[in-house]
C-alpha atoms as a PDB file:
ATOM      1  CA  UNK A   1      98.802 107.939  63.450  1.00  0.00           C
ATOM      2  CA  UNK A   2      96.534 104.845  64.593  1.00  0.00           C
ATOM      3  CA  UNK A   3      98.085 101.905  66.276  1.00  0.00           C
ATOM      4  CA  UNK A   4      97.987  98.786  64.779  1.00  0.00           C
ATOM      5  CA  UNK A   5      96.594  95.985  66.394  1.00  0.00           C
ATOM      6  CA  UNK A   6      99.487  93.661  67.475  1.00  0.00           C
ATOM      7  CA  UNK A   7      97.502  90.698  66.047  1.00  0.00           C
ATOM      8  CA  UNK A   8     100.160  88.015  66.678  1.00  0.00           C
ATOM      9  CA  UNK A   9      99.795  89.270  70.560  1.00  0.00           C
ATOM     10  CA  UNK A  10      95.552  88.288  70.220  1.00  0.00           C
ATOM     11  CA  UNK A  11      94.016  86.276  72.472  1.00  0.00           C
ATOM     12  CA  UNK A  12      92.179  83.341  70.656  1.00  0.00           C
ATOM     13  CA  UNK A  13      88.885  84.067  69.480  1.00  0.00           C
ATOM     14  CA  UNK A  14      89.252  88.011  69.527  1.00  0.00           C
ATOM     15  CA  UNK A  15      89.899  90.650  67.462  1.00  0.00           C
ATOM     16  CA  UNK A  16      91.323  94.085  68.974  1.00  0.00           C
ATOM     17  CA  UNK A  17      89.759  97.154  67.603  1.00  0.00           C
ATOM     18  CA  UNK A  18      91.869 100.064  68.893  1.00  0.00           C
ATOM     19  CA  UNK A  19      94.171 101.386  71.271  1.00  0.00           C
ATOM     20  CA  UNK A  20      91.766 103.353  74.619  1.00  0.00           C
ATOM     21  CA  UNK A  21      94.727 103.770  76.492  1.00  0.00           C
ATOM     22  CA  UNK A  22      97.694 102.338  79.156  1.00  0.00           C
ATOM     23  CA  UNK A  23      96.197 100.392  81.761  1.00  0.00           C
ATOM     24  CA  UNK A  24      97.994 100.194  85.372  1.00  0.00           C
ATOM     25  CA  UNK A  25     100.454  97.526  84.160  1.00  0.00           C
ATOM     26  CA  UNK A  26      99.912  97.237  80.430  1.00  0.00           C
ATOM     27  CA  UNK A  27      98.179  98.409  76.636  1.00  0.00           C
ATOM     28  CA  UNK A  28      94.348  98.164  76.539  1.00  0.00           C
ATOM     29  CA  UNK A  29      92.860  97.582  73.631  1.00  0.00           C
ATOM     30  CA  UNK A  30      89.018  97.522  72.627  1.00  0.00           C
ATOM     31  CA  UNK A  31      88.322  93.560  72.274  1.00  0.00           C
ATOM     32  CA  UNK A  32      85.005  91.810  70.674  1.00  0.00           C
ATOM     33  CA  UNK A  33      83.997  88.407  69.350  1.00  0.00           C
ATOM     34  CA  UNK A  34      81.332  87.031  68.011  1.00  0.00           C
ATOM     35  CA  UNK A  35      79.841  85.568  70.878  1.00  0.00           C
ATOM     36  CA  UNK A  36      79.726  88.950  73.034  1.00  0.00           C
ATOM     37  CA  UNK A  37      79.054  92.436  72.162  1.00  0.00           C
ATOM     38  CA  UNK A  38      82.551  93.645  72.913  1.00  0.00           C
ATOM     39  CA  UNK A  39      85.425  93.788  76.150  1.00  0.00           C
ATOM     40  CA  UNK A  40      88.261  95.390  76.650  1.00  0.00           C
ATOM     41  CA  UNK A  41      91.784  93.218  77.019  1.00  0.00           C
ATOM     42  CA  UNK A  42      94.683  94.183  79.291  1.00  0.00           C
ATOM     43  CA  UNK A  43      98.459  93.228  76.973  1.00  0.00           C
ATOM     44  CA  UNK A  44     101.124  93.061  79.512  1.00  0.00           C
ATOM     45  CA  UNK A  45     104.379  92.339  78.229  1.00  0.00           C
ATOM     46  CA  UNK A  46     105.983  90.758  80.871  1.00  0.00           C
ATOM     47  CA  UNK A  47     109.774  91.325  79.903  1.00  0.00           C
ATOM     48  CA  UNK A  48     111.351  88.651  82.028  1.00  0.00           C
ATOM     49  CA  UNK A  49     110.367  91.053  84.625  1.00  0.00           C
ATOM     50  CA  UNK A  50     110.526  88.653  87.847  1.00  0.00           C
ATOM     51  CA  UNK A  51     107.916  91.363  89.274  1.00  0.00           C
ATOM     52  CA  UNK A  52     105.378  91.542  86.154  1.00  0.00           C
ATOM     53  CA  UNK A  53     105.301  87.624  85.934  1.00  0.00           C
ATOM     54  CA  UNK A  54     104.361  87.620  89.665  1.00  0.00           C
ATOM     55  CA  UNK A  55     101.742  90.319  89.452  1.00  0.00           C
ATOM     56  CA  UNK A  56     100.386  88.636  86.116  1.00  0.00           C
ATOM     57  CA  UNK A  57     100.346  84.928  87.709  1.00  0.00           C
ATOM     58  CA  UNK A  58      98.662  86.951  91.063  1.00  0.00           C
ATOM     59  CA  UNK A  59      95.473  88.333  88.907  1.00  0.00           C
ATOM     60  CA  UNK A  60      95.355  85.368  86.463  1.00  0.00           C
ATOM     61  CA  UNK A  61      94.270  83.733  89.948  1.00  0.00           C
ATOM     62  CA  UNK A  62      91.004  86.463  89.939  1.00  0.00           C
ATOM     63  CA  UNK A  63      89.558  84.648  86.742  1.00  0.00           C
ATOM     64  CA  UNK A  64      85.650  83.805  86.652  1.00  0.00           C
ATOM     65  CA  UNK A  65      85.702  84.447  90.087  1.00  0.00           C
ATOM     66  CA  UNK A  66      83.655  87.464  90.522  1.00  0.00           C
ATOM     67  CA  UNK A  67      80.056  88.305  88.433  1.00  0.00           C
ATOM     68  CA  UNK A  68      78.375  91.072  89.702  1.00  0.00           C
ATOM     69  CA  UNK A  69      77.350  94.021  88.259  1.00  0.00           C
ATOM     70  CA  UNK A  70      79.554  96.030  90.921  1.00  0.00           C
ATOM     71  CA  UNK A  71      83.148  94.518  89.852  1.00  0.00           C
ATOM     72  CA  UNK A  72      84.678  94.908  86.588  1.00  0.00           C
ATOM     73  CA  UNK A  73      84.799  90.513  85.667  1.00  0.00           C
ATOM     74  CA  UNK A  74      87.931  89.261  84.818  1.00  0.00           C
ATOM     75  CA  UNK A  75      86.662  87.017  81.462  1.00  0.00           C
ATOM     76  CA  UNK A  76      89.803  85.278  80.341  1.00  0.00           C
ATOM     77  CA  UNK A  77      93.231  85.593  81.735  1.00  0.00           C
ATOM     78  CA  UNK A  78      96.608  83.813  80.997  1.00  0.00           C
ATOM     79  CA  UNK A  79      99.842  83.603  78.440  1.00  0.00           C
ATOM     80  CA  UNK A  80      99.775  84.255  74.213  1.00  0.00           C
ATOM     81  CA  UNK A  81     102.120  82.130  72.814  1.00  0.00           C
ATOM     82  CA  UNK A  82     105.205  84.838  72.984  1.00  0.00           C
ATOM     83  CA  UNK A  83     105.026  84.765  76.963  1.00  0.00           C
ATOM     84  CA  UNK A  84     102.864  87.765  77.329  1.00  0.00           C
ATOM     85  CA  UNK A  85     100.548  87.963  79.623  1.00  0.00           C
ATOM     86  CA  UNK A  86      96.514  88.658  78.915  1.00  0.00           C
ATOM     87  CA  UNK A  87      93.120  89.026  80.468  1.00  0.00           C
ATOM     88  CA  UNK A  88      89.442  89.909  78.975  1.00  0.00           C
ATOM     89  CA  UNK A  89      87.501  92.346  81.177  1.00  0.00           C
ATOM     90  CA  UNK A  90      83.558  92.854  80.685  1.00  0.00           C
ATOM     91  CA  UNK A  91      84.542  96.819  80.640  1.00  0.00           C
ATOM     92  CA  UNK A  92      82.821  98.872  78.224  1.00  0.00           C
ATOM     93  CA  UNK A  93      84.911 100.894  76.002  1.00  0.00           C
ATOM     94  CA  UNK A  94      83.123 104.374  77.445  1.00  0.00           C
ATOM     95  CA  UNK A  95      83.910 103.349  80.748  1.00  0.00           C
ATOM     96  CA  UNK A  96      86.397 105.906  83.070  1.00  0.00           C
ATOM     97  CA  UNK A  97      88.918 105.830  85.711  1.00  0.00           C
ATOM     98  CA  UNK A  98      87.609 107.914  88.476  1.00  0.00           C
ATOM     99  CA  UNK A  99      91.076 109.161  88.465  1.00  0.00           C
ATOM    100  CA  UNK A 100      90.076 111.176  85.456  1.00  0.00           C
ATOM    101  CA  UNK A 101      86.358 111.948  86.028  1.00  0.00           C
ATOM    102  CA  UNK A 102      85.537 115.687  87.818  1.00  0.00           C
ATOM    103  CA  UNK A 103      86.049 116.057  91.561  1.00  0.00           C
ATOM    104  CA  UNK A 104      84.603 117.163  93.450  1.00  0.00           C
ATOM    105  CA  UNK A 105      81.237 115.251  92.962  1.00  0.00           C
ATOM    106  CA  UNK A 106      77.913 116.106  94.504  1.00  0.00           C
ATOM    107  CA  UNK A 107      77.091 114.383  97.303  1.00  0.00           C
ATOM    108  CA  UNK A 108      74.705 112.126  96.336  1.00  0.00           C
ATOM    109  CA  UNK A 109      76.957 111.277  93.510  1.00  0.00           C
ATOM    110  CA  UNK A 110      79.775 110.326  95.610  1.00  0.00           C
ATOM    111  CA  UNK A 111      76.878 108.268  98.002  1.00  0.00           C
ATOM    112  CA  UNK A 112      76.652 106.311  95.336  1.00  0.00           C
ATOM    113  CA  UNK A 113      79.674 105.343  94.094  1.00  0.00           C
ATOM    114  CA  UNK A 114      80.457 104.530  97.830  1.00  0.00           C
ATOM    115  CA  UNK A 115      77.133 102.318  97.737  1.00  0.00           C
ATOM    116  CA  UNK A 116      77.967 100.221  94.850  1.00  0.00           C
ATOM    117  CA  UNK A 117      82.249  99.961  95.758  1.00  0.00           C
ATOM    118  CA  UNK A 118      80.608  98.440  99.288  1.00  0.00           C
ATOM    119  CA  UNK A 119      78.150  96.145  97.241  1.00  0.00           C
ATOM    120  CA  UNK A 120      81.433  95.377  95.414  1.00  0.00           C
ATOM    121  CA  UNK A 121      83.918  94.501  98.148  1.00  0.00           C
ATOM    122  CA  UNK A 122      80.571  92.358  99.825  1.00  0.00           C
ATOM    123  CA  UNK A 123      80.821  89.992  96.410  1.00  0.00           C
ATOM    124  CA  UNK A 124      84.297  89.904  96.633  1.00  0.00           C
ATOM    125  CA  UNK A 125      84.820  89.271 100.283  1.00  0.00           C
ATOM    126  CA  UNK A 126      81.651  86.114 100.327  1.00  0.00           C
ATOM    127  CA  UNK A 127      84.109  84.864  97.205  1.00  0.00           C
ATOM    128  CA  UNK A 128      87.129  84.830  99.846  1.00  0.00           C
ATOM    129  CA  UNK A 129      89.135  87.819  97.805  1.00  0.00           C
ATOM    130  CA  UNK A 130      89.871  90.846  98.915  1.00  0.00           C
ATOM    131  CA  UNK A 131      90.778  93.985  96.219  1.00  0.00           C
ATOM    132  CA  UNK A 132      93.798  94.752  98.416  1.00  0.00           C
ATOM    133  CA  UNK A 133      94.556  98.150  96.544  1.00  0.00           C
ATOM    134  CA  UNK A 134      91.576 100.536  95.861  1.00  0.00           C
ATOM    135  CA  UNK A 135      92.192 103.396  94.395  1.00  0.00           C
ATOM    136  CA  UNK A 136      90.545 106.591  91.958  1.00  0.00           C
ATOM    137  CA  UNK A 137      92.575 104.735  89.253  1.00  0.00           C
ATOM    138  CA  UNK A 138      90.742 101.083  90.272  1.00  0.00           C
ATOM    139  CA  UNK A 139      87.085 102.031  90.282  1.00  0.00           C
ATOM    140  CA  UNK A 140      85.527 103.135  86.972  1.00  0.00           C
ATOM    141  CA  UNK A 141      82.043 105.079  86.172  1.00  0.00           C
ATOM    142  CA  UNK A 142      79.954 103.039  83.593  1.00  0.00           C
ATOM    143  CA  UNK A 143      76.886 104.465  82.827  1.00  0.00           C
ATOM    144  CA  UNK A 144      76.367 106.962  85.913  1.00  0.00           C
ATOM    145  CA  UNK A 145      77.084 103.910  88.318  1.00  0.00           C
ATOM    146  CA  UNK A 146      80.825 102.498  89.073  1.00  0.00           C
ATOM    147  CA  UNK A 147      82.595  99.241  89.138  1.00  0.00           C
ATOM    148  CA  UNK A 148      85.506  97.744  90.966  1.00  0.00           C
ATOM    149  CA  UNK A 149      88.281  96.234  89.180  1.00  0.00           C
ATOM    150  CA  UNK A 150      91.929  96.407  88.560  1.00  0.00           C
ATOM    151  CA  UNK A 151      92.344  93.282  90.666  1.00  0.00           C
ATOM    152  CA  UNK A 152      96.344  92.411  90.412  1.00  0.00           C
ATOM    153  CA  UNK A 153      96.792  92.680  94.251  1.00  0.00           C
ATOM    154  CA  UNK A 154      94.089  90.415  95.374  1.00  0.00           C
ATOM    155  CA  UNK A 155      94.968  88.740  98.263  1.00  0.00           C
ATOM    156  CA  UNK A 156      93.027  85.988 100.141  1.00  0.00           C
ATOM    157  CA  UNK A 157      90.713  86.562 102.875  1.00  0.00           C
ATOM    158  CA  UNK A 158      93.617  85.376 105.532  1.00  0.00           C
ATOM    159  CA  UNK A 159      95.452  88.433 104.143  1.00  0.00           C
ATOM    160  CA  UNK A 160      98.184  86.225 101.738  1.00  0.00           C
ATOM    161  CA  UNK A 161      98.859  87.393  98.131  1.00  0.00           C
ATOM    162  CA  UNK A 162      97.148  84.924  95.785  1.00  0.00           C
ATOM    163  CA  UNK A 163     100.597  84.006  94.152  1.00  0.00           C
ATOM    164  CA  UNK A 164     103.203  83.924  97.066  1.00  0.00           C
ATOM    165  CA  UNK A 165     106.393  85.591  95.570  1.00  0.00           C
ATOM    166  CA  UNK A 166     103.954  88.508  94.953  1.00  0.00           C
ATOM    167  CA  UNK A 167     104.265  89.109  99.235  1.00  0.00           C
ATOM    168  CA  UNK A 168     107.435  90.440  98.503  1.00  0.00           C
ATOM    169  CA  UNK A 169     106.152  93.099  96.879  1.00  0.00           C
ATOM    170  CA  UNK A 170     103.458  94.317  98.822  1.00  0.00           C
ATOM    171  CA  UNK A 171     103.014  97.507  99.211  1.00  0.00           C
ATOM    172  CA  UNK A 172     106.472  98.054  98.178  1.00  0.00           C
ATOM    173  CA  UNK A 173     105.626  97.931  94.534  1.00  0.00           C
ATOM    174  CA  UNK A 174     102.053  99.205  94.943  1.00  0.00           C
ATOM    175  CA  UNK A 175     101.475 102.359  92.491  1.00  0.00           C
ATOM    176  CA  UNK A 176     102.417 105.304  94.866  1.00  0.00           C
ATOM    177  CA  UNK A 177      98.807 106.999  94.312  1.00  0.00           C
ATOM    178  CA  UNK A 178      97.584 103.776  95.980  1.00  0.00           C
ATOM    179  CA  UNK A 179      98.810 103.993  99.050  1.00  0.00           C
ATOM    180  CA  UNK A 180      97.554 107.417  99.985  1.00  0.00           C
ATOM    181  CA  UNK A 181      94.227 105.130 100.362  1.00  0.00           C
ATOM    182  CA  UNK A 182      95.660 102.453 102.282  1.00  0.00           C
ATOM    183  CA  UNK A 183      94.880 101.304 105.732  1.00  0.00           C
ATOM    184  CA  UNK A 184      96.750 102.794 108.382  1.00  0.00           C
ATOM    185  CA  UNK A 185      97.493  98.953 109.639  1.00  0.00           C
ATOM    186  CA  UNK A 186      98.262  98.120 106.150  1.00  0.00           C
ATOM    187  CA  UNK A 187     101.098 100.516 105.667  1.00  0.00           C
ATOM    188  CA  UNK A 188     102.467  99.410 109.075  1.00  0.00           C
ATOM    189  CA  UNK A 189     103.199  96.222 107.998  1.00  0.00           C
ATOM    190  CA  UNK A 190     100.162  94.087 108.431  1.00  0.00           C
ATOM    191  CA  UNK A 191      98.159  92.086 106.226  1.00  0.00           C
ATOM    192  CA  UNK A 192      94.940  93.894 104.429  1.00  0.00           C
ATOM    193  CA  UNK A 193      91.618  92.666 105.634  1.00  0.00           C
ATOM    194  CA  UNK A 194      88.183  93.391 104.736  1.00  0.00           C
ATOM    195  CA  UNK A 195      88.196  96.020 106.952  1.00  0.00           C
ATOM    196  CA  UNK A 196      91.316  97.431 105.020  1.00  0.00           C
ATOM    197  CA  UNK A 197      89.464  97.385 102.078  1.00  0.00           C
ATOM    198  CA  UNK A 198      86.440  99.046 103.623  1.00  0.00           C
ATOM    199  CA  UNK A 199      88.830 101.951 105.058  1.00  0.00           C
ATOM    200  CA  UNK A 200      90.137 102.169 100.893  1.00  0.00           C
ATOM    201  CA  UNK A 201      86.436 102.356  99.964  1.00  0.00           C
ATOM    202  CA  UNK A 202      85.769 105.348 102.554  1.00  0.00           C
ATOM    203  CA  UNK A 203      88.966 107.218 101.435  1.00  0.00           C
ATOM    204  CA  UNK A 204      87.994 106.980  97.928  1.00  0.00           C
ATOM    205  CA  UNK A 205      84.303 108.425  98.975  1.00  0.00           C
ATOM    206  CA  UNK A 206      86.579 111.030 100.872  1.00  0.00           C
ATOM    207  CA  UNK A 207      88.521 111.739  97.581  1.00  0.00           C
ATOM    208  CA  UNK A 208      85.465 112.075  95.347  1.00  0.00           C
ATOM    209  CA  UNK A 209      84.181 114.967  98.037  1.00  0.00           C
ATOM    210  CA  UNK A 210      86.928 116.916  98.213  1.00  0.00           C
ATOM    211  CA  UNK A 211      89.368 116.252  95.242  1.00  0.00           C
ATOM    212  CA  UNK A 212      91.713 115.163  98.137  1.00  0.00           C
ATOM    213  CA  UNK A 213      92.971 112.213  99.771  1.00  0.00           C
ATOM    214  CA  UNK A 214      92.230 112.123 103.733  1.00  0.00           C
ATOM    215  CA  UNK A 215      95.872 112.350 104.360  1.00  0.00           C
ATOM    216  CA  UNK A 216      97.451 115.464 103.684  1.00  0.00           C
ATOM    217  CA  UNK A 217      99.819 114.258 101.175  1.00  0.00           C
ATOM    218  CA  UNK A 218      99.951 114.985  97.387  1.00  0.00           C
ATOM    219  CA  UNK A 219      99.914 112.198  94.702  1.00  0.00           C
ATOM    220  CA  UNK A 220     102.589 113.456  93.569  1.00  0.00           C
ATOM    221  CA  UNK A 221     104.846 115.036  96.759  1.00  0.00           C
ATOM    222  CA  UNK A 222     107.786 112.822  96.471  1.00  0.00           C
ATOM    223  CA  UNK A 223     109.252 110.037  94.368  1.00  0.00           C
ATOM    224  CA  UNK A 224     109.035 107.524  97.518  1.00  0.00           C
ATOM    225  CA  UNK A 225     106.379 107.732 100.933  1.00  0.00           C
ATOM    226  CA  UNK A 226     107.653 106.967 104.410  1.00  0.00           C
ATOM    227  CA  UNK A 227     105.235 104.361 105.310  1.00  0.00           C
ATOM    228  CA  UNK A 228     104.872 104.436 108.920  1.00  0.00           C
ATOM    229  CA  UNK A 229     105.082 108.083 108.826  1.00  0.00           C
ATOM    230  CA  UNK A 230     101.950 107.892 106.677  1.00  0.00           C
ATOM    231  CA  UNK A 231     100.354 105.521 108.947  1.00  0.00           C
ATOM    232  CA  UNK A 232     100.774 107.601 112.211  1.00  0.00           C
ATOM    233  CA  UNK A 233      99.445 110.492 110.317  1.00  0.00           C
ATOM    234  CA  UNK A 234      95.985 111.794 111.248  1.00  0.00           C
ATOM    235  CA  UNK A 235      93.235 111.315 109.025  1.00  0.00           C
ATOM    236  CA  UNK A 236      91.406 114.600 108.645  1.00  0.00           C
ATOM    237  CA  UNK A 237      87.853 115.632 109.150  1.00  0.00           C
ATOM    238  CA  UNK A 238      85.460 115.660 105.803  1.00  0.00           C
ATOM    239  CA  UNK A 239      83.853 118.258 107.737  1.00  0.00           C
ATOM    240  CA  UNK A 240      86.936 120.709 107.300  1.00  0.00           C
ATOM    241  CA  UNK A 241      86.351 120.585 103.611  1.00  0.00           C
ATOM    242  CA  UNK A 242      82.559 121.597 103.608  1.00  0.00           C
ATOM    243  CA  UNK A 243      79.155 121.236 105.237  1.00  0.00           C
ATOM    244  CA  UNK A 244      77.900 117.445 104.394  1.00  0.00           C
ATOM    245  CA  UNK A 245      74.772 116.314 105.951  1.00  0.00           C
ATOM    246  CA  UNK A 246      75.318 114.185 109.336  1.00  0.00           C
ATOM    247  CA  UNK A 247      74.717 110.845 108.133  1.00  0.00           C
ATOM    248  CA  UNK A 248      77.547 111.657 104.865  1.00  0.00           C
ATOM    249  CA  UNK A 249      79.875 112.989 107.557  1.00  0.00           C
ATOM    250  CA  UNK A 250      79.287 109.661 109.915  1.00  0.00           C
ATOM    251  CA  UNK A 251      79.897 106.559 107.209  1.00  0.00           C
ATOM    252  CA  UNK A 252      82.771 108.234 106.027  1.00  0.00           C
ATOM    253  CA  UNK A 253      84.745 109.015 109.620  1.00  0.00           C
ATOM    254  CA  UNK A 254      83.526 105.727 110.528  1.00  0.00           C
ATOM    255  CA  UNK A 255      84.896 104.151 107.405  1.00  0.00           C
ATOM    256  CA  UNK A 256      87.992 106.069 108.153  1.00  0.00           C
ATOM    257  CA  UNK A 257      88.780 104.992 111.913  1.00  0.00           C
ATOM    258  CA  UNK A 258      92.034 104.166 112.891  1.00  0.00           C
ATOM    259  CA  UNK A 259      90.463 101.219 114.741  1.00  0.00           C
ATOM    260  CA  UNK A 260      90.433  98.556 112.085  1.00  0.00           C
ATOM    261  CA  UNK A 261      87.188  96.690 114.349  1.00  0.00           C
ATOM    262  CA  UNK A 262      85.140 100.091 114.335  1.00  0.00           C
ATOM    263  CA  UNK A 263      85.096  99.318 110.310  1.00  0.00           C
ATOM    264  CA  UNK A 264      84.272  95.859 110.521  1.00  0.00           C
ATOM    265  CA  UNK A 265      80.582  95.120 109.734  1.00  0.00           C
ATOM    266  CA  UNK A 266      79.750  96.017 105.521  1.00  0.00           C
ATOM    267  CA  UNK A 267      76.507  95.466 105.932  1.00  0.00           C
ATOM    268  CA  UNK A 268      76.119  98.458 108.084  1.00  0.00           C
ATOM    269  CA  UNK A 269      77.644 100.775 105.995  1.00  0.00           C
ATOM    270  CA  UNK A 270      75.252  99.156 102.993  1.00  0.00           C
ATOM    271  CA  UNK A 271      71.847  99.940 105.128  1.00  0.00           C
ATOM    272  CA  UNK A 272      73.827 103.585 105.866  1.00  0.00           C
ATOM    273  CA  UNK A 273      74.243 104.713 102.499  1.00  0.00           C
ATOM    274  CA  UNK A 274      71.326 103.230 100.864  1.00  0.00           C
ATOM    275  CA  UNK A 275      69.163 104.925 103.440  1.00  0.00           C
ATOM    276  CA  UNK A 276      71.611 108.093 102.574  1.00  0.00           C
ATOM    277  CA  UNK A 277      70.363 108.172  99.090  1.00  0.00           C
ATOM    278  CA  UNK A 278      66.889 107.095  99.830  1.00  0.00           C
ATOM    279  CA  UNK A 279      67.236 103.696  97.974  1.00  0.00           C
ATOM    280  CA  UNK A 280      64.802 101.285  99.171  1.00  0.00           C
ATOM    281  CA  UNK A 281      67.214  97.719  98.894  1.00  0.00           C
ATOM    282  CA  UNK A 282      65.097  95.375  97.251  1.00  0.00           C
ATOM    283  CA  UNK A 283      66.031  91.717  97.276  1.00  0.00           C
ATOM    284  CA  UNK A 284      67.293  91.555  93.815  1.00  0.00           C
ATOM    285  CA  UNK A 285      69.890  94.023  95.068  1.00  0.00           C
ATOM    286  CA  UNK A 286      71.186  91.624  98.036  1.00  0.00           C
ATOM    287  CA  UNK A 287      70.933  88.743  95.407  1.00  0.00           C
ATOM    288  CA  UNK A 288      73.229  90.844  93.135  1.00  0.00           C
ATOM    289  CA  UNK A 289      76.246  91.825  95.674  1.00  0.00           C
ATOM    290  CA  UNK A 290      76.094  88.662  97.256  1.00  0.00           C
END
C-alpha cells in the first residue's frame, strides 16, 4: 500500500511525490517544485524530544552554506507550522547510501570516492564547518561519483557544536555505526577537527576496500561501545586485507594515523589521490571544492 503524502506536513512551495525511505533522523520523501527539477526533503517529527529539537536547530544552522558538487546542499531548512522540523536537499531520488551499495569496491572506485569526500571536507572546512560524523550511511553515490551530506553534527571549525545544547550529546548520541569511523582523539573526549574528519574520510576509503571498518569491531557487536577502549585500539593494516598498490596503501595509513598532525594537510592527500587515479586537476576542479 503507497504512503500518502502528509500534505499538511509540506514545506511551502513543494509537493512530495513518494516515500524513498527513513533517513538517519526522519521520513524522506521525493520533493519538486516548479522552479527546480526535483529534491528530496528530510520530515523529522520532533516529538518534544529535547534531543531531536537540538539536532534539528544544529543542521538548520548548515543552510545555504555549502554549494559544491561534492556535498549534498542543504536548500531549505526550518519548522512547518505543527513544530516539525524540515530541510530540502539537492539529492537526486536515484541517489544511495554507501551503506547499501556493494563492498568491496575496486580500487580505483574506492580512489575516487576518497577523492571527491576530500574535495568535500576542503569546501566545508574554507566555509568554517566541519561534517563531524562521516560515515557509509553519510556519503551517497550519484551518478558513479559521491557526495557528502547528512550534516546534523556539524560543528564549527574551533570544534563547538553549531547549536550548544547539542555538546551534550556528542558522541553520546551519535548513531553507533558512526563511531567505528571516528577519530581516535575524538572518542577520547576531544573536540573533532579537520583532521578528525580527514581520519573519517580515510576509514570510510578503508571500509569501501574491505567491507570492514579499520577497527576490528562489528556494526553491530553490542548495543553500547566502550569509547576509550575503541580509541586505544589499533587501527589495522589495509595491507592485511589484500595487495593494494603502494601509493593506495600510503594515503590511507596516513589518513589513518593515530597522530592527529600526521593527517593535517588536505591538500596533500588531494594531489595523492588524484595522481592515484591519473586525474590531471584542472583549475575548474580547485574552483569547485574551494
Amino acid at each position: 500500500m503507497a504512503l500518502t503524502p502528509p500534505i499538511s506536513r509540506t514545506p511551502n512551495g513543494y509537493v512530495l511525490a513518494e516515500k524513498i525511505e527513513s533517513g538517519l533522523y526522519g521520513t524522506r520523501w521525493l520533493a519538486s517544485k516548479p522552479s527546480d527539477q526535483g529534491s528530496v526533503v528530510d520530515l523529522v517529527a520532533l516529538d518534544d524530544d529535547d534531543f531531536l529539537v537540538t539536532l534539528c536547530t544544529n543542521a538548520m544552522c548548515i543552510k545555504g552554506a555549502t554549494n559544491s558538487q561534492y556535498t549534498v546542499n542543504v536548500l531549505d531548512g526550518g519548522w512547518l507550522d505543527n513544530g516539525d522540523y524540515y530541510q530540502v536537499l539537492d539529492l537526486p531520488g536515484n541517489a544511495v547510501a554507501l551503506s547499501k551499495t556493494k563492498v568491496p569496491a575496486l580500487e580505483g572506485e574506492a580512489l575516487m570516492a576518497g577523492l571527491d569526500l576530500v574535495r568535500a571536507l576542503k569546501h566545508l572546512h574554507k566555509r568554517e564547518y566541519l561534517h563531524a560524523a562521516i560515515c557509509p550511511e553519510a556519503v551517497y553515490a550519484v551518478d558513479g561519483r559521491v557526495r557528502l551530506g547528512e550534516f546534523w553534527w556539524a560543528h564549527t571549525l574551533t570544534g563547538k557544536t553549531l547549536d550548544g545544547e547539542l555538546f551534550d550529546h556528542f558522541p553520546r548520541r551519535v548513531p553507533q555505526t558512526a563511531l567505528n569511523f571516528f577519530a581516535p582523539e575524538v572518542l577520547l573526549g576531544f573536540p573533532p577537527s579537520r583532521e578528525s574528519d580527514l581520519f573519517s574520510a580515510g576509514a570510510l576509503m578503508f571500509y569501501l576496500l574491505t567491507g570492514e571498518t579499520p577497527r576490528a569491531i562489528s556494526f553491530d557487536e553490542q548495543a553500547f561501545f566502550d569509547l576509550e577502549k575503541m580509541a586505544k585500539q589499533e587501527v589495522r593494516s589495509i595491507s592485511d586485507f589484500r595487495s593494494f598498490s603502494n601509493l593506495t596503501v600510503a594515503v590511507i595509513e596516513k589518513m589513518l594515523d593515530a597522530d592527529a598532525d600526521n593527517r593535517s594537510n588536505i591538500f596533500r592527500f588531494e594531489d595523492m589521490l588524484a595522481h592515484a587515479i591519473g586525474e590531471e586537476i584542472s583549475d575548474q576542479v580547485f574552483k569547485e571544492s574551494e
